[in-house]
N, C-alpha and C. Protein backbone atom coordinates (compact mmCIF):
# COMPACT_ATOMS: atom_id res chain seq x y z
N UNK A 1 27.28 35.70 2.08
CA UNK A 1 26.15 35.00 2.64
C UNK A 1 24.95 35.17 1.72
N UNK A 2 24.26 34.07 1.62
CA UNK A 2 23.33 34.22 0.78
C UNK A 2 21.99 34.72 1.50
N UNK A 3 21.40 35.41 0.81
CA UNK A 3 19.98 35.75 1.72
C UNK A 3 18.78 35.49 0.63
N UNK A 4 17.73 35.23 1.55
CA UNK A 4 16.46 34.33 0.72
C UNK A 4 15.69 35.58 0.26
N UNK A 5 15.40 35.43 -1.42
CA UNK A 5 14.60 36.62 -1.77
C UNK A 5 13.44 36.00 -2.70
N UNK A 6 12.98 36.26 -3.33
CA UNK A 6 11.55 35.71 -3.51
C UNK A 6 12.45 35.76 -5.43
N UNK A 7 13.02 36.20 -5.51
CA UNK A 7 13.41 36.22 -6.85
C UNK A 7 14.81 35.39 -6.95
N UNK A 8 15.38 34.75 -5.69
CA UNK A 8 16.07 33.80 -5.86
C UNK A 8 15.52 32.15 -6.08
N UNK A 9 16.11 31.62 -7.33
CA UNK A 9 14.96 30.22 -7.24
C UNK A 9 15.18 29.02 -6.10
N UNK A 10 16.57 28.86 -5.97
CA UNK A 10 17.07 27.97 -5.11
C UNK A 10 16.28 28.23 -3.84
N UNK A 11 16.29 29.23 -3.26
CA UNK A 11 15.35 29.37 -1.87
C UNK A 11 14.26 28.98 -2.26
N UNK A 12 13.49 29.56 -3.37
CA UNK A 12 12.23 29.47 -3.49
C UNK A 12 11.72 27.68 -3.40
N UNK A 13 12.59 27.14 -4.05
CA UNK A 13 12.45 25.48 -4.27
C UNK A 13 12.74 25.26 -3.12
N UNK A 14 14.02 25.22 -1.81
CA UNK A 14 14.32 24.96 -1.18
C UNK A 14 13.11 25.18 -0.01
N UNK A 15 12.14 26.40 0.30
CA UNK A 15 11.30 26.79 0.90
C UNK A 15 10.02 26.00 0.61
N UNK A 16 9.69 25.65 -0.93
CA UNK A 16 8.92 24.70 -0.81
C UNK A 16 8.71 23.22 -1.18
N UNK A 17 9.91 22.74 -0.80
CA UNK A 17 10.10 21.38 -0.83
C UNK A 17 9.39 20.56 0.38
N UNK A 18 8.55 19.87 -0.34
CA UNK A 18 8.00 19.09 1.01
C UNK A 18 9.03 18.40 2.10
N UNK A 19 8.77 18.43 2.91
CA UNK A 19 9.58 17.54 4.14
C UNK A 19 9.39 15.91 4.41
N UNK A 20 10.60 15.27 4.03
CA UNK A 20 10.49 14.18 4.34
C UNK A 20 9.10 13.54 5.04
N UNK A 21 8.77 11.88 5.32
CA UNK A 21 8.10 12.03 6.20
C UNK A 21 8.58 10.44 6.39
N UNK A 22 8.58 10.59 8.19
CA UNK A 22 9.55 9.78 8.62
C UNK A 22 9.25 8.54 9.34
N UNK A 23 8.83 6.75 8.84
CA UNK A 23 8.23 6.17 9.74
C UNK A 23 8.75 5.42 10.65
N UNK A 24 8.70 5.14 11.71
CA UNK A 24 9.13 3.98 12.49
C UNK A 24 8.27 3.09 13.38
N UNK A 25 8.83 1.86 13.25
CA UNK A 25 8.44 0.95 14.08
C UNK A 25 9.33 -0.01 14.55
N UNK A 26 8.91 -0.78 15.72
CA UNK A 26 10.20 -1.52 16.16
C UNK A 26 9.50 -3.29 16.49
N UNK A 27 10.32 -4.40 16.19
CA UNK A 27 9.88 -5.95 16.51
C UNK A 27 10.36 -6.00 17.62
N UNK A 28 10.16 -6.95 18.62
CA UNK A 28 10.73 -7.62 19.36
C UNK A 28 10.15 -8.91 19.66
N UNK A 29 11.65 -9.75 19.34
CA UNK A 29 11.59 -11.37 19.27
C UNK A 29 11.11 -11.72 20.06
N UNK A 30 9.92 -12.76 20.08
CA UNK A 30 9.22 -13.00 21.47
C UNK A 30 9.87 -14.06 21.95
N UNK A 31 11.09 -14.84 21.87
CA UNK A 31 11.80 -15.46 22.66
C UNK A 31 11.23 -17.01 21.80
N UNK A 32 10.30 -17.30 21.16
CA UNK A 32 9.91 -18.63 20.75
C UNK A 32 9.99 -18.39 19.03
N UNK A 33 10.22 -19.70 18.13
CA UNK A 33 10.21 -19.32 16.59
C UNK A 33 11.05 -18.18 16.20
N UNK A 34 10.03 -17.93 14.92
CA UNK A 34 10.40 -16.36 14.43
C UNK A 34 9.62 -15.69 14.63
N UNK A 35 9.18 -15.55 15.47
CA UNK A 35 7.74 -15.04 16.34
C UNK A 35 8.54 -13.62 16.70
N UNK A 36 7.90 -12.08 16.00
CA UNK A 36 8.07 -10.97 16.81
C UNK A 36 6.69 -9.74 16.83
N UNK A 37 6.82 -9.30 17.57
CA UNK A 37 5.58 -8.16 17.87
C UNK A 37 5.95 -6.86 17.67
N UNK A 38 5.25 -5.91 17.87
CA UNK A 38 5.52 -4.61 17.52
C UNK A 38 4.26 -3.77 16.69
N UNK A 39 5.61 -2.80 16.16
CA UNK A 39 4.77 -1.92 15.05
C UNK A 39 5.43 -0.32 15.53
N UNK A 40 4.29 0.83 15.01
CA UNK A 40 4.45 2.05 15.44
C UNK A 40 4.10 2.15 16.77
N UNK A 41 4.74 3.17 17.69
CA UNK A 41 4.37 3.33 18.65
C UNK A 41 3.08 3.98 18.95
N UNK A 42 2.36 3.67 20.23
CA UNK A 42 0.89 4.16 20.05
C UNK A 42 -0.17 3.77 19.76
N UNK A 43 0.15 1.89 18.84
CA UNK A 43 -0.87 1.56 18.22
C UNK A 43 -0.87 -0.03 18.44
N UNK A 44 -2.02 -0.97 18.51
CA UNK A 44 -2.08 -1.93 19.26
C UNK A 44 -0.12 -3.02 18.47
N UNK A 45 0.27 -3.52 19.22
CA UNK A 45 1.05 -4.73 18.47
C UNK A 45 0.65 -5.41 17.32
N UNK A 46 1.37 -5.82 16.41
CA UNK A 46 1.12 -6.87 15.46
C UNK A 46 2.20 -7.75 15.45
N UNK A 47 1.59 -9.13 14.90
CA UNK A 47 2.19 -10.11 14.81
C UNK A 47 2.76 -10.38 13.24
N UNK A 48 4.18 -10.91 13.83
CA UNK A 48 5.12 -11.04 12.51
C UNK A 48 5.57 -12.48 12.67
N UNK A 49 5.33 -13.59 11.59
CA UNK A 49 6.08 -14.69 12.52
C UNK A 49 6.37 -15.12 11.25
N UNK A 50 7.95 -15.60 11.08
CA UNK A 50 8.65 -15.90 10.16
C UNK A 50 8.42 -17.25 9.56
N UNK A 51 7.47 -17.88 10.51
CA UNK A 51 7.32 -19.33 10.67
C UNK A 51 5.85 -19.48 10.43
N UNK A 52 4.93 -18.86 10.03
CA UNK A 52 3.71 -18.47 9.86
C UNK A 52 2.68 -19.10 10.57
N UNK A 53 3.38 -19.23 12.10
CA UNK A 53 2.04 -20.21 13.15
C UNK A 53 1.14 -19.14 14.08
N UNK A 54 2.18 -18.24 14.30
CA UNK A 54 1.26 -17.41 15.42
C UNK A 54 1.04 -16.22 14.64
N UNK A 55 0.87 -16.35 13.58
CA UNK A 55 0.46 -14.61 13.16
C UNK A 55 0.59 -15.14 10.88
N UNK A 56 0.96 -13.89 10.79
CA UNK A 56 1.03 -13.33 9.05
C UNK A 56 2.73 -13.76 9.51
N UNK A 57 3.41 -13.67 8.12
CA UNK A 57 4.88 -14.08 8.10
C UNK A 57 5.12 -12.61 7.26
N UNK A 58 6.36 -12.18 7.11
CA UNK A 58 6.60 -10.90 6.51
C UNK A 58 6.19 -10.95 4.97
N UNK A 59 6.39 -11.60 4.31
CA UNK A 59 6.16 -11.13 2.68
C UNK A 59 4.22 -11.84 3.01
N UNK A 60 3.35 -12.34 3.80
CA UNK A 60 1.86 -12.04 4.03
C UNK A 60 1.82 -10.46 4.58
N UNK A 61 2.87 -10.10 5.31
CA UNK A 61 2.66 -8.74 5.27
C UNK A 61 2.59 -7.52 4.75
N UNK A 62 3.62 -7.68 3.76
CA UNK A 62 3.64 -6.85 2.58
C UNK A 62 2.69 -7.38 1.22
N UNK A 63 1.81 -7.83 1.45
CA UNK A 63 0.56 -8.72 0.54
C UNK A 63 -0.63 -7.73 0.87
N UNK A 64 -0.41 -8.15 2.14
CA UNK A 64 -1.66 -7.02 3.21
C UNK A 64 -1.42 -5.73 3.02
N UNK A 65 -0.34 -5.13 3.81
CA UNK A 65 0.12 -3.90 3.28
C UNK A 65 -0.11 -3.00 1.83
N UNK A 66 0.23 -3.45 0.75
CA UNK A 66 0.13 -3.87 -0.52
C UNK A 66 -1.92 -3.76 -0.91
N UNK A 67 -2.49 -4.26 -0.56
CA UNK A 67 -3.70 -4.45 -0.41
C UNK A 67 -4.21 -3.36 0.51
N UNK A 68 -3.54 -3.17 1.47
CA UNK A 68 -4.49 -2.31 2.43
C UNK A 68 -4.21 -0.63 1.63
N UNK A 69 -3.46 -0.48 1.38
CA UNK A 69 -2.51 0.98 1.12
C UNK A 69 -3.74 1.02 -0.41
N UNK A 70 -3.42 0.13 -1.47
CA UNK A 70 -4.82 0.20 -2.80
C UNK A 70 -5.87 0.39 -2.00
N UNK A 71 -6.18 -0.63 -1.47
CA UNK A 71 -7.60 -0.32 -1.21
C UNK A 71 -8.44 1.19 -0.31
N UNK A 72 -7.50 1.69 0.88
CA UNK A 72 -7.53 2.89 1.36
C UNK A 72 -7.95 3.67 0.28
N UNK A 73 -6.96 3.76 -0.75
CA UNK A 73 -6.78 5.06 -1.35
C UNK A 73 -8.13 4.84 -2.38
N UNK A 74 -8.32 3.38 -2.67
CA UNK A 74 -9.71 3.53 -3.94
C UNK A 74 -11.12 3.96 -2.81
N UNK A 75 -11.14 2.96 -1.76
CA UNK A 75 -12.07 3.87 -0.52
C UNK A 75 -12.25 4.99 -0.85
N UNK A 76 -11.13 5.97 -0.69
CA UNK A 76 -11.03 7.76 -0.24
C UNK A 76 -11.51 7.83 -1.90
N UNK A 77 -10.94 7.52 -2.78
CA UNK A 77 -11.48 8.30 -3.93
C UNK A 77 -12.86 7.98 -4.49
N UNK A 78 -13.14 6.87 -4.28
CA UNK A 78 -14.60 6.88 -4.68
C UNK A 78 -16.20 7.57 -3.73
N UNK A 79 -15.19 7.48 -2.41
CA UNK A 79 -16.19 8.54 -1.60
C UNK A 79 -15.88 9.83 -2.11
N UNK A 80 -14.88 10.52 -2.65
CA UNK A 80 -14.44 11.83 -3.09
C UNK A 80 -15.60 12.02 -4.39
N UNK A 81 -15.61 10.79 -5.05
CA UNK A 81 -16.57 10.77 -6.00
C UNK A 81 -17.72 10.72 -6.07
N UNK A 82 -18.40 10.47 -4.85
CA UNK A 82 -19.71 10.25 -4.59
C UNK A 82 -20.13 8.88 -5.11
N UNK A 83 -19.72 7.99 -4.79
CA UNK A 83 -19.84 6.69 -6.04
C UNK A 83 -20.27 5.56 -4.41
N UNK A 84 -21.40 5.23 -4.37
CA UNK A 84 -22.04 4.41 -3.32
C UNK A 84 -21.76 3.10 -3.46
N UNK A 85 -20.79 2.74 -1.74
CA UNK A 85 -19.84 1.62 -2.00
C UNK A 85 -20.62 0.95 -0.75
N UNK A 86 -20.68 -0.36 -1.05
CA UNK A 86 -21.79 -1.15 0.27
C UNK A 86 -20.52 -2.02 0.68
N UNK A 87 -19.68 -2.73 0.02
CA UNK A 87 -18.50 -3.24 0.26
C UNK A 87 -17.62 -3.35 -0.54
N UNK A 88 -15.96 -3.50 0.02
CA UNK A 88 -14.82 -3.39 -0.45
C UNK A 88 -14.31 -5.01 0.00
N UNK A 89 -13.82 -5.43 -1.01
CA UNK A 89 -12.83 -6.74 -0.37
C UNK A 89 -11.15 -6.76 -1.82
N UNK A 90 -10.37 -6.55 -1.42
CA UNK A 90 -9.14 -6.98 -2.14
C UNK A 90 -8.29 -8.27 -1.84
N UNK A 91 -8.53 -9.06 -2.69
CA UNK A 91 -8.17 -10.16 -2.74
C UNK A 91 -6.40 -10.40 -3.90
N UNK A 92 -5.01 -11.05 -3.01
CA UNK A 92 -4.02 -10.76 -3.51
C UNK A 92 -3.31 -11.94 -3.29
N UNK A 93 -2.96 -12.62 -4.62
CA UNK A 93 -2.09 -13.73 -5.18
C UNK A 93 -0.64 -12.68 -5.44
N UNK A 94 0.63 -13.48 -4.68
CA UNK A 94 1.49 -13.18 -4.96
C UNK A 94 2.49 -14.40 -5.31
N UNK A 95 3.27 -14.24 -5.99
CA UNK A 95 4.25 -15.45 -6.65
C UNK A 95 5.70 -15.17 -6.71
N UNK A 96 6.22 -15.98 -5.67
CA UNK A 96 8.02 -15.54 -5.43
C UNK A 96 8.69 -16.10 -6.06
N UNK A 97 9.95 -16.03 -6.53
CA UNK A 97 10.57 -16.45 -7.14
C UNK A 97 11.42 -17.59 -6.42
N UNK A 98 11.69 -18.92 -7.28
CA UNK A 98 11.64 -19.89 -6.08
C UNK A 98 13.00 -20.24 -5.32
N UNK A 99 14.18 -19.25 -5.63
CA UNK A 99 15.24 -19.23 -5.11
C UNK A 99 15.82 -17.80 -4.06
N UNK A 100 16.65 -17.77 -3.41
CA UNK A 100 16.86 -16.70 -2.19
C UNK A 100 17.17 -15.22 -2.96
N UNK A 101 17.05 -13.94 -3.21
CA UNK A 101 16.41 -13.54 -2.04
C UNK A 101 14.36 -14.12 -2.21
N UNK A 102 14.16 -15.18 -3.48
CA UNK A 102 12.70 -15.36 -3.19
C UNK A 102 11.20 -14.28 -3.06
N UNK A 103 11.91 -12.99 -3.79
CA UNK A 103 10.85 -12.15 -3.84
C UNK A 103 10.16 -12.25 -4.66
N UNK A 104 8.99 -11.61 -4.82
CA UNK A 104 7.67 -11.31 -5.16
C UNK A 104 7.96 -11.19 -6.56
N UNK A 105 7.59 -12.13 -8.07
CA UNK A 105 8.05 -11.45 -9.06
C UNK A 105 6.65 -11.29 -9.53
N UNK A 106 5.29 -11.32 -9.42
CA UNK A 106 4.05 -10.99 -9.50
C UNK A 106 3.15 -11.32 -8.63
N UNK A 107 2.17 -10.43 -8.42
CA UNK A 107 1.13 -10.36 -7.69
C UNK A 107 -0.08 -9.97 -8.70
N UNK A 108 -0.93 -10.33 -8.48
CA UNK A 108 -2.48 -9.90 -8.94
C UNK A 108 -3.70 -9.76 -7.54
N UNK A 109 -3.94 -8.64 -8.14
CA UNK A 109 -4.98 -8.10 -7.09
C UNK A 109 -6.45 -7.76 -8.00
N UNK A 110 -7.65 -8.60 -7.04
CA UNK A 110 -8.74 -8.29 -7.77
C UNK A 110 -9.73 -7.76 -6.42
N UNK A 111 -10.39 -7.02 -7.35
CA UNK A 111 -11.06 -6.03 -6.11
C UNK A 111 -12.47 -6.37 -6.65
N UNK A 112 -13.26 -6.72 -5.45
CA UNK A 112 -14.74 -6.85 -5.13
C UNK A 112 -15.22 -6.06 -4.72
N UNK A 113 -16.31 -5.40 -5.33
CA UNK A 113 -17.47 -4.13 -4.70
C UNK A 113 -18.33 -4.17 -4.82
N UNK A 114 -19.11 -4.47 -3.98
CA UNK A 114 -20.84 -3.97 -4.44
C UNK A 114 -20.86 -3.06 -4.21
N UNK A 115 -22.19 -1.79 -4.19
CA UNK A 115 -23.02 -0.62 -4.20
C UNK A 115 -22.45 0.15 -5.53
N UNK A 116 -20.99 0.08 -6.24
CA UNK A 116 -21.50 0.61 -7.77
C UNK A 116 -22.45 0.41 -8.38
N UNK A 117 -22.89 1.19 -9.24
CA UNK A 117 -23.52 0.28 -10.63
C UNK A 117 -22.82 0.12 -12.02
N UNK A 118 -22.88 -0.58 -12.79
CA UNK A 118 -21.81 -0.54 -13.86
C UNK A 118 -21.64 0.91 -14.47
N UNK A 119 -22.74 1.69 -14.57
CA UNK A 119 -22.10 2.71 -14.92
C UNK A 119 -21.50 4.02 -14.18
N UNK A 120 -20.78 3.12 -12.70
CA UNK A 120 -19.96 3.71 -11.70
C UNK A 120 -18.88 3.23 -12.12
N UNK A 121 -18.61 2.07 -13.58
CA UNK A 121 -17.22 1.47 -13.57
C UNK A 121 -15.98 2.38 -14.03
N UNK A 122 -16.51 3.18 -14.87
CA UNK A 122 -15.37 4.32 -15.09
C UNK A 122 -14.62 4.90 -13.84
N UNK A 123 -15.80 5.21 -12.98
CA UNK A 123 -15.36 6.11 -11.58
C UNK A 123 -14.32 4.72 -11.05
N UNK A 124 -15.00 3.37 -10.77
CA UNK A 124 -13.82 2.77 -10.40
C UNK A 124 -12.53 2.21 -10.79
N UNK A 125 -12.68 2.29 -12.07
CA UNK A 125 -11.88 2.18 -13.01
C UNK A 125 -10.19 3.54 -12.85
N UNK A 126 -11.02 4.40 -12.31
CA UNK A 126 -10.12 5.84 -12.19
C UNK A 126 -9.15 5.60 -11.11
N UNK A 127 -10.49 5.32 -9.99
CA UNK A 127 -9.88 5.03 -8.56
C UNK A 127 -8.76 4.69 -8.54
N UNK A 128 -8.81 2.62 -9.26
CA UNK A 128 -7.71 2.09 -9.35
C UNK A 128 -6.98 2.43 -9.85
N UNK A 129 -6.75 3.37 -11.18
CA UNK A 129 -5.82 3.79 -12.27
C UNK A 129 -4.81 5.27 -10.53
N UNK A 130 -5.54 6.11 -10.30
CA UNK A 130 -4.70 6.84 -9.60
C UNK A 130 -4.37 6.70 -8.51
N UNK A 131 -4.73 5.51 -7.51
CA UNK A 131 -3.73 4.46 -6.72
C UNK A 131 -2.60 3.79 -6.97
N UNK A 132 -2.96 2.90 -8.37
CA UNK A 132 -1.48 2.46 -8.77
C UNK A 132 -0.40 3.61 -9.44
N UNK A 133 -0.92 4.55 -10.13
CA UNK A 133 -0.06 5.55 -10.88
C UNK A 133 0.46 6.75 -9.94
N UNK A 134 0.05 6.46 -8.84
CA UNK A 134 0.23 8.22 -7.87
C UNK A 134 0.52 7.77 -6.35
N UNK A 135 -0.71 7.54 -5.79
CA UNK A 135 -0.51 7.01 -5.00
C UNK A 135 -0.21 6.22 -3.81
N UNK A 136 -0.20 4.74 -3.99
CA UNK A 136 -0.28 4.21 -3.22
C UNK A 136 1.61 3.85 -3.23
N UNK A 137 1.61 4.43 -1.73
CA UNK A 137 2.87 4.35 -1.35
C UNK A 137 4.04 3.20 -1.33
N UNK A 138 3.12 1.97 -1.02
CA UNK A 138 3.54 0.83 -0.86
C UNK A 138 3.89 -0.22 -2.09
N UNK A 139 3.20 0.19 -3.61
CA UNK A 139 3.04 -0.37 -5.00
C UNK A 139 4.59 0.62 -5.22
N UNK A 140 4.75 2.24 -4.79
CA UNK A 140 5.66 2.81 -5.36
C UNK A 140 7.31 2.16 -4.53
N UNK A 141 7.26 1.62 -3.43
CA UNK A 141 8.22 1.12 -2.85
C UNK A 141 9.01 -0.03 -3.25
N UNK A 142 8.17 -1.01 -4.26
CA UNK A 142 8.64 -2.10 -4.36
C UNK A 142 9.29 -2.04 -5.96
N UNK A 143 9.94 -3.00 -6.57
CA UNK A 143 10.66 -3.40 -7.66
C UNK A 143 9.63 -2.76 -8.60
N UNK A 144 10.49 -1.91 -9.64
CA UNK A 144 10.10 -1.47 -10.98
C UNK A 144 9.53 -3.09 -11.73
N UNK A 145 10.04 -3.73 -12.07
CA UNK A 145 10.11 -4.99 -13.02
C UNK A 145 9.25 -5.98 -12.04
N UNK A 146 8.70 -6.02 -11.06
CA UNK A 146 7.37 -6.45 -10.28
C UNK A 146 6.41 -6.62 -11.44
N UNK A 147 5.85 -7.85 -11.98
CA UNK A 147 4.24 -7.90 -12.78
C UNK A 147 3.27 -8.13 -12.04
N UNK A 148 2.89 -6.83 -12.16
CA UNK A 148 1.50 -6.75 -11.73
C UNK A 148 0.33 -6.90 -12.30
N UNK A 149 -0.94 -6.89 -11.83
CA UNK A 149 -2.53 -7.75 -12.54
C UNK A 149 -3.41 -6.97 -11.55
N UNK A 150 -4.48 -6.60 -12.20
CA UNK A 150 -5.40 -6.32 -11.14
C UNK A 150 -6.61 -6.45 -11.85
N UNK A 151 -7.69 -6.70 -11.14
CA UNK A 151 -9.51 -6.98 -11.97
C UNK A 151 -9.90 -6.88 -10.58
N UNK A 152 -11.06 -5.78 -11.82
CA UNK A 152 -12.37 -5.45 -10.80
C UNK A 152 -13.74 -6.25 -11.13
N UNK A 153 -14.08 -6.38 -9.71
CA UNK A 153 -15.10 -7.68 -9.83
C UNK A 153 -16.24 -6.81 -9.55
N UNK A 154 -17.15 -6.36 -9.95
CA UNK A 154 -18.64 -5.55 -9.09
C UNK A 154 -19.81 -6.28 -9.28
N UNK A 155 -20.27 -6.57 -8.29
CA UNK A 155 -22.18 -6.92 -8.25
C UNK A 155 -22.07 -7.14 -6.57
């Protein structure tokens, strides 16, 4: 039997390996279209509609998603930075490929801010650099070979 000692490495790695982290959410077809609702439990419904009348359609969702997950994380870091932000807007062109499965083979995302001043552009410049490189969970989920674009717009 093996026993855990501080000079064994396998425990040691094994002891501090982060723990998974585990999400769920669930749709349900609202009986009309491709119309379904849901999400995580706990938190208001959202609309998914395959047919894009009563809501976002799934790949507008992963646009948003995609957008919301960058933009969070440049939020948190430029307040980390002290860098005075009056507004945030991310704006995201995506372009599918025009046959099935029809995914995403580029997107460009340009981000609008006022309250920098240009010589806050480095700081935002960073932001974005350790969102896309670290980060943002949702950029790391999707296709390696994805072309991506991004510009920052400030005044």
């Amino acid at each position: 039997m093996r026993t855990m000692s501080s000079s064994d490495p396998a425990a040691m790695f094994a002891a501090a390996a982060p723990k998974p982290l585990v999400k769920h959410v669930a749709l349900r077809w609202s009986g009309e279209g491709l119309c379904f609702e849901g999400g995580p439990e706990g938190v208001p419904p959202s609309v998914v509609d395959g047919g894009s009348k009563a809501g976002p359609s799934p790949t507008d969702h992963l646009l948003m998603a995609f957008a919301g997950c960058m933009g969070a994380d440049v939020l948190d870091i430029l307040n980390k930075s002290r860098v005075p932000l009056g507004q945030l807007e991310v704006d995201v062109v995506g372009t599918r490929a025009p046959t099935p499965p029809r995914r995403f083979v580029t997107i460009k995302m340009v981000f609008r801010l006022s309250g920098p001043s240009e010589t806050d552009r480095p700081k935002v410049e960073r932001a974005l650099d350790l969102s896309r490189e670290t980060y943002c969970s949702v950029l790391h989920s999707l296709r390696p070979d994805l072309e991506l674009s991004f510009e920052i717009r400030m005044g």
